[in-house]
PDB file of N, CA and C in Angstrom:
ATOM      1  N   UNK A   1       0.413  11.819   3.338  1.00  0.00           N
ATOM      2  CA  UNK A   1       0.301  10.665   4.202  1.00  0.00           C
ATOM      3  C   UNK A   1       1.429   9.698   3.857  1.00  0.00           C
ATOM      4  N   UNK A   2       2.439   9.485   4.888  1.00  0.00           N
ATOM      5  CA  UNK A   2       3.055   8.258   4.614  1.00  0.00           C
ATOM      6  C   UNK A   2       2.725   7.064   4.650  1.00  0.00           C
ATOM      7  N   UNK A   3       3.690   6.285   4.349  1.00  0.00           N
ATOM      8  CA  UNK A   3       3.234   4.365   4.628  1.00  0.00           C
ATOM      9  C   UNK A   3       3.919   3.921   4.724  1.00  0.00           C
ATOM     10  N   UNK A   4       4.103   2.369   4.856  1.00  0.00           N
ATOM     11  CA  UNK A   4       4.930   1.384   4.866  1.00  0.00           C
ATOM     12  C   UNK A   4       4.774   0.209   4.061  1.00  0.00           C
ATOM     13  N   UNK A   5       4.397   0.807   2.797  1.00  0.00           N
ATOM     14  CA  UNK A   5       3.891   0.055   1.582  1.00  0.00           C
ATOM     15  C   UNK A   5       4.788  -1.486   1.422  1.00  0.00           C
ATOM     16  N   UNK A   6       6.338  -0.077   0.502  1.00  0.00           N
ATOM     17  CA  UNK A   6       7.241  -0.690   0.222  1.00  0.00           C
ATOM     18  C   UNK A   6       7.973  -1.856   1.641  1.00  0.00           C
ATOM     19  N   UNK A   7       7.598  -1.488   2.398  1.00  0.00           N
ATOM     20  CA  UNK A   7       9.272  -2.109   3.339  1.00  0.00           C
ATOM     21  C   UNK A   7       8.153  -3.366   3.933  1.00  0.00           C
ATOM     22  N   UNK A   8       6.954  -3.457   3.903  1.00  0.00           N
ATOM     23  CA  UNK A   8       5.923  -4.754   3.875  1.00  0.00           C
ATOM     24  C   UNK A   8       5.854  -5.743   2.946  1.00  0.00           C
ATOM     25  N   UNK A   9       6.149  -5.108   1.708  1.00  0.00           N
ATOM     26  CA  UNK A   9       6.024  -5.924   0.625  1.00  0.00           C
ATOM     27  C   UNK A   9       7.476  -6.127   0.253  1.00  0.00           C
ATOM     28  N   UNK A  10       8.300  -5.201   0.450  1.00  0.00           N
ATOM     29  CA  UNK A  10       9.906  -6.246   0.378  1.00  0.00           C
ATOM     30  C   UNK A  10      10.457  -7.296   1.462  1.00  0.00           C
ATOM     31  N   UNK A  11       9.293  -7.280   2.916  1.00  0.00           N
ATOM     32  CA  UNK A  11      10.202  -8.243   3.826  1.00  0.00           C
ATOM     33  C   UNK A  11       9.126  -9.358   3.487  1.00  0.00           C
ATOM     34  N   UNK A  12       8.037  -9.381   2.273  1.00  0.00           N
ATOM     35  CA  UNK A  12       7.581 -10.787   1.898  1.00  0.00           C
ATOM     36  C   UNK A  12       7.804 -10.877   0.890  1.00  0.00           C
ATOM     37  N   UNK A  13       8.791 -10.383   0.822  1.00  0.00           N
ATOM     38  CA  UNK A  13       9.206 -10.538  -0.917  1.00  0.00           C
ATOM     39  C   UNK A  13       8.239 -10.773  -2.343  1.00  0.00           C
ATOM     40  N   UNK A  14       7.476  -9.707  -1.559  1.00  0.00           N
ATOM     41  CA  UNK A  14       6.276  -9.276  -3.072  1.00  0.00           C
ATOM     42  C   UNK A  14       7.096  -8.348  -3.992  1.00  0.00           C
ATOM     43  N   UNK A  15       6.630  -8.585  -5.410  1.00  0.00           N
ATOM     44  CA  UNK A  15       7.098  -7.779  -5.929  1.00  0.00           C
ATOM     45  C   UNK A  15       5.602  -6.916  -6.412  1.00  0.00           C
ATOM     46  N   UNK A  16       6.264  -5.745  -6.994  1.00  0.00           N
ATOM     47  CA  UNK A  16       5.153  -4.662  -7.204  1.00  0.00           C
ATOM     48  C   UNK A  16       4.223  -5.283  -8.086  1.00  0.00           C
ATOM     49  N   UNK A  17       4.553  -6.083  -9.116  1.00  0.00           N
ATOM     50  CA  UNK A  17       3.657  -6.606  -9.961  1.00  0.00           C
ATOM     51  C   UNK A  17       2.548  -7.435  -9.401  1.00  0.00           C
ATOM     52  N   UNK A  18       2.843  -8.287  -8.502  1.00  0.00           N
ATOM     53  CA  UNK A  18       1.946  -9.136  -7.754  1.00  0.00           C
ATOM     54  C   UNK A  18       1.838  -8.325  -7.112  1.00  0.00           C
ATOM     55  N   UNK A  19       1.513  -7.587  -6.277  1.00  0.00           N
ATOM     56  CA  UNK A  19       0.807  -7.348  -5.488  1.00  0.00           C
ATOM     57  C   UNK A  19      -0.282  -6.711  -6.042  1.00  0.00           C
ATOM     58  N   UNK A  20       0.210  -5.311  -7.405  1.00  0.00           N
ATOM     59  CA  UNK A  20      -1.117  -4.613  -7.572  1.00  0.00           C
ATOM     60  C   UNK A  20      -1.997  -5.784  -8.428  1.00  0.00           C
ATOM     61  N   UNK A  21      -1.524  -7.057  -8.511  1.00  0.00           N
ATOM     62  CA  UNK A  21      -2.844  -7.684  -9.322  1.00  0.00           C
ATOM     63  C   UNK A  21      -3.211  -8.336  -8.507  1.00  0.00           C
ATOM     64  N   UNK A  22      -2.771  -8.911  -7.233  1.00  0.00           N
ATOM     65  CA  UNK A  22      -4.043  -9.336  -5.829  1.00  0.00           C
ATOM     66  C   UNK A  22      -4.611  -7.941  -5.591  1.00  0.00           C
ATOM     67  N   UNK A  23      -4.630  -6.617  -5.770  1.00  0.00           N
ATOM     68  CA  UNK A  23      -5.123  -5.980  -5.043  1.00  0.00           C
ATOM     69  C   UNK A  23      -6.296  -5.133  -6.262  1.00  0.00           C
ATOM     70  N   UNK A  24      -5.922  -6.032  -7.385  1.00  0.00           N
ATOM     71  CA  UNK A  24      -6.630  -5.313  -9.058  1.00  0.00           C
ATOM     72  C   UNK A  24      -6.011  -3.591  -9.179  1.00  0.00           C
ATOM     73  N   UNK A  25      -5.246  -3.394  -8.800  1.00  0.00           N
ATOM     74  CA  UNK A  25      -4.456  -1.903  -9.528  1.00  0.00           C
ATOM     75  C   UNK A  25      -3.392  -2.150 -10.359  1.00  0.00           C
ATOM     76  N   UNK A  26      -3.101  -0.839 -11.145  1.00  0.00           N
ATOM     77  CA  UNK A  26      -1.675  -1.132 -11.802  1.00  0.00           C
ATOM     78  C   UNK A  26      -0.402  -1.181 -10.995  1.00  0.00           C
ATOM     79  N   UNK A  27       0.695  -1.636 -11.550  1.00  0.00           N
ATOM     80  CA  UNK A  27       2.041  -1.684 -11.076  1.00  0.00           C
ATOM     81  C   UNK A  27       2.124   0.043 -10.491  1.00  0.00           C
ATOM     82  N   UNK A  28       1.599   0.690 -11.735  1.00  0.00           N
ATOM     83  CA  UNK A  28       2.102   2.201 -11.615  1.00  0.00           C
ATOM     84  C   UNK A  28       1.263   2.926 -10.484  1.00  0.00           C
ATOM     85  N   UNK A  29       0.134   2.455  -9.627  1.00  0.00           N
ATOM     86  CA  UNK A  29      -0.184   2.590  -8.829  1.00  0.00           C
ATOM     87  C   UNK A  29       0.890   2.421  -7.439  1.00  0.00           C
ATOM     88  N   UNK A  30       0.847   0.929  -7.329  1.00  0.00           N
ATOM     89  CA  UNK A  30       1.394   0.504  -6.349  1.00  0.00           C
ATOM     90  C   UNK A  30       2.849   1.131  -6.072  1.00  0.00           C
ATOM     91  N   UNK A  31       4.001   1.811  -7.291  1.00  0.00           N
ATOM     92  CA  UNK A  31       4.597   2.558  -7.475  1.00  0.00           C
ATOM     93  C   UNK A  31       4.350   4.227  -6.772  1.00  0.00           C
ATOM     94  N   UNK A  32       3.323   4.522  -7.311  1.00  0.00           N
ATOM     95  CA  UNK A  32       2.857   5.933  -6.585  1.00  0.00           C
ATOM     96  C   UNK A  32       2.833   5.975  -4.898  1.00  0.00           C
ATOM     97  N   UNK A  33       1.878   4.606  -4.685  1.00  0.00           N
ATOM     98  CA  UNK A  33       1.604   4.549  -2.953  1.00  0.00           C
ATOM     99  C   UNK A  33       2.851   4.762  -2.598  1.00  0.00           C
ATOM    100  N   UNK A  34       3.793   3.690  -2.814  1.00  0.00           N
ATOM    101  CA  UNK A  34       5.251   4.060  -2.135  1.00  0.00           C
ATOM    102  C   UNK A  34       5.769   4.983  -1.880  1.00  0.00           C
ATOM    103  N   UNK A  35       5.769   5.910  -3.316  1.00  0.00           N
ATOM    104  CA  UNK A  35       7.098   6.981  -3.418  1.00  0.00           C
ATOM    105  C   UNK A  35       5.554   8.444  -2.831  1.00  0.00           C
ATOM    106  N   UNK A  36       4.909   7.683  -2.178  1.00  0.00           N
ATOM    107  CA  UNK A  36       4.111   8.604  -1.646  1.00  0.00           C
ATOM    108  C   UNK A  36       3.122   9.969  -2.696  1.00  0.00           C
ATOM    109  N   UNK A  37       3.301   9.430  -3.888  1.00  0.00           N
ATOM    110  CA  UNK A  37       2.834  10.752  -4.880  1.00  0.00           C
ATOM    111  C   UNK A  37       1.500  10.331  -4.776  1.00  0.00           C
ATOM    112  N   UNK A  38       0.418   9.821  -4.341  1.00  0.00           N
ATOM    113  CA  UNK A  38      -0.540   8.931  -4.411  1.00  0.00           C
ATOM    114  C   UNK A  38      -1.505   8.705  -2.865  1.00  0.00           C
ATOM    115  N   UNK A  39      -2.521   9.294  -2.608  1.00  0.00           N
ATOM    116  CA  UNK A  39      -3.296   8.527  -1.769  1.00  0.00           C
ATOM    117  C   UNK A  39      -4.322   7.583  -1.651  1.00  0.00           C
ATOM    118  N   UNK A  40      -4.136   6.763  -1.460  1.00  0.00           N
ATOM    119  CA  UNK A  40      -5.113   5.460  -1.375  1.00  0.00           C
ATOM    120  C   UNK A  40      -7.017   6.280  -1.191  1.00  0.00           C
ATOM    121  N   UNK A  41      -7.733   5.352  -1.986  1.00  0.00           N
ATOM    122  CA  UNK A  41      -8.790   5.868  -1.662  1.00  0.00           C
ATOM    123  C   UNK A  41      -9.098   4.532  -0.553  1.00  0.00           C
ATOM    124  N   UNK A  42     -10.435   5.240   0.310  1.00  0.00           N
ATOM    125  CA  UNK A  42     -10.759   3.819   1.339  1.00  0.00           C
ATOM    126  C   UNK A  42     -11.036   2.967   1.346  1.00  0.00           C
ATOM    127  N   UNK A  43     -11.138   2.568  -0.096  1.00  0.00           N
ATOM    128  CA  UNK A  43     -11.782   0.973  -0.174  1.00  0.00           C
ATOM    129  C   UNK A  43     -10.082   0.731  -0.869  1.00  0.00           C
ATOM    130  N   UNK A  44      -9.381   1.165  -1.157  1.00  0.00           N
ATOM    131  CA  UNK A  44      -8.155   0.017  -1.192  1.00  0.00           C
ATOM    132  C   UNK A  44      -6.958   0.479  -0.271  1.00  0.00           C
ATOM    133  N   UNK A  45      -7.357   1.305   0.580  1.00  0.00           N
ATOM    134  CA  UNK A  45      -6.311   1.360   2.185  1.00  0.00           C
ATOM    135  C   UNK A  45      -7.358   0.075   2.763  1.00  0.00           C
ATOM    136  N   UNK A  46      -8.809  -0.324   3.189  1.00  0.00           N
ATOM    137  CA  UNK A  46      -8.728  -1.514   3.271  1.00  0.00           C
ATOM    138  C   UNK A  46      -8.374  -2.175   2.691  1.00  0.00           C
ATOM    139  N   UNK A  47      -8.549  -2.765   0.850  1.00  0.00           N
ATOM    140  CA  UNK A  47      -7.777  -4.254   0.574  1.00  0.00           C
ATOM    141  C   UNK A  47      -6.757  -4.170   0.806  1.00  0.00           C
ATOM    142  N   UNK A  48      -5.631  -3.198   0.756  1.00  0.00           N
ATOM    143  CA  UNK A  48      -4.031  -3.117   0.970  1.00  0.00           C
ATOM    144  C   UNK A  48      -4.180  -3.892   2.813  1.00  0.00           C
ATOM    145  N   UNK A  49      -4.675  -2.832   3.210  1.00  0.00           N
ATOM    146  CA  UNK A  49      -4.770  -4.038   5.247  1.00  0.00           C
ATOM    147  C   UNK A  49      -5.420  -5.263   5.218  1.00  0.00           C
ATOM    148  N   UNK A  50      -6.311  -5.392   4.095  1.00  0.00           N
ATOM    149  CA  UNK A  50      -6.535  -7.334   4.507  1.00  0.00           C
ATOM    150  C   UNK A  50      -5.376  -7.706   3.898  1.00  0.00           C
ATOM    151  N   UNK A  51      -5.008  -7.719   2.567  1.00  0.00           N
ATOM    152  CA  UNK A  51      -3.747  -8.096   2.004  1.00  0.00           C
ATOM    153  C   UNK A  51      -2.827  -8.721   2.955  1.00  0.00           C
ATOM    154  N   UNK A  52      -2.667  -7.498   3.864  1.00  0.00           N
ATOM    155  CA  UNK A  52      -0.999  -8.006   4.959  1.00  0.00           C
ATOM    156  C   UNK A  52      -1.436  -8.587   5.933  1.00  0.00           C
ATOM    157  N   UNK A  53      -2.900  -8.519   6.371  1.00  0.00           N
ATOM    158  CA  UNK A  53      -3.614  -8.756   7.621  1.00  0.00           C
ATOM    159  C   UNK A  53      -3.274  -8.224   8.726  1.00  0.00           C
ATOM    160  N   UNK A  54      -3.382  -6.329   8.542  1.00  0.00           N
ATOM    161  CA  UNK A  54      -2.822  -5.497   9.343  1.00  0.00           C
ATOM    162  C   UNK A  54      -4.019  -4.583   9.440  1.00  0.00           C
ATOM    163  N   UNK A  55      -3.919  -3.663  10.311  1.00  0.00           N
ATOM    164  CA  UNK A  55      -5.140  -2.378  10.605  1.00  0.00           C
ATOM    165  C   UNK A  55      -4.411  -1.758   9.539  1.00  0.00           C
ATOM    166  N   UNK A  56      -4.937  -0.284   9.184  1.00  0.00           N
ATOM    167  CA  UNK A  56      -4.802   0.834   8.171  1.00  0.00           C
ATOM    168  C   UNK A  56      -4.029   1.479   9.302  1.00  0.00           C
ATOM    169  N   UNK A  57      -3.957   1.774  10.161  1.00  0.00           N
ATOM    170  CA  UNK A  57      -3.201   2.342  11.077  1.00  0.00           C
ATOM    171  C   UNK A  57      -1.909   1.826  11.092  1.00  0.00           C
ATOM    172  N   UNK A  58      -1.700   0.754  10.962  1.00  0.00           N
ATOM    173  CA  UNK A  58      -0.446   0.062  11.290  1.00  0.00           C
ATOM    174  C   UNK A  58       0.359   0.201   9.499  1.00  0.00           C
ATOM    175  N   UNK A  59      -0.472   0.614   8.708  1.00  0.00           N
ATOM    176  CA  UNK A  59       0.354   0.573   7.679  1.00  0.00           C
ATOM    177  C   UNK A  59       0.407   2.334   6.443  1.00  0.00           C
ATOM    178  N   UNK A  60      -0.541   2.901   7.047  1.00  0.00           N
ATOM    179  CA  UNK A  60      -0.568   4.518   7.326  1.00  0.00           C
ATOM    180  C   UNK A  60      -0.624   5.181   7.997  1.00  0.00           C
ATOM    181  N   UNK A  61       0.382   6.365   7.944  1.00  0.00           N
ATOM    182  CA  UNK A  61       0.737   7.355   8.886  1.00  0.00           C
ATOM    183  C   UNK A  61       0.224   8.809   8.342  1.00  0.00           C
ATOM    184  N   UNK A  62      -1.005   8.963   9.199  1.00  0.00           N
ATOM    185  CA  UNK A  62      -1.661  10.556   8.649  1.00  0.00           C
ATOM    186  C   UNK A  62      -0.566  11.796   9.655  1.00  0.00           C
ATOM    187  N   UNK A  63      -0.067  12.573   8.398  1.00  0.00           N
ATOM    188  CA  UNK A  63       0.177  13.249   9.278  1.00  0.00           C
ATOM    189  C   UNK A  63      -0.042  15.022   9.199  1.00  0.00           C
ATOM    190  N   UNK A  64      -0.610  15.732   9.657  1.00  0.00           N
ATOM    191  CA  UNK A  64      -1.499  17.166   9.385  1.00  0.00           C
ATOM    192  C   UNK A  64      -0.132  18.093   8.796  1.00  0.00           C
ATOM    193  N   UNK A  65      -0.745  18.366   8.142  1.00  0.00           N
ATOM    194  CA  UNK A  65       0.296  19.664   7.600  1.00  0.00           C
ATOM    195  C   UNK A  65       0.615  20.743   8.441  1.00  0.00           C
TER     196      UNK A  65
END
């Protein structure tokens, strides 16, 4: 599954550190989501969409193998 982790949180100029501690994960999390090694479980693909105040749709892209 892709995202648009990174390119949300660099045009508000979050850095990785703040964000995974509004969202209570590690840096090395918020690291994984990006570089995509990592899927969100559903309770923090929602806090990640209240975070930006976006749908999960608008900020993940499922896509079938």
């Amino acid at each position: 599954m892709k995202n648009r982790l990174e390119e949300l949180r660099k045009q508000r100029g979050i850095k990785q550190e703040d964000l995974a501690n509004a969202l209570e994960v590690s840096r090395q999390t918020i690291g994984s989501l990006e570089n995509g090694r990592y899927n969100p479980s559903i309770q923090l693909a929602f806090k990640i969409a209240r975070y930006f105040n976006m749908s999960i749709e608008e900020i993940f892209i499922y896509e079938e193998d």
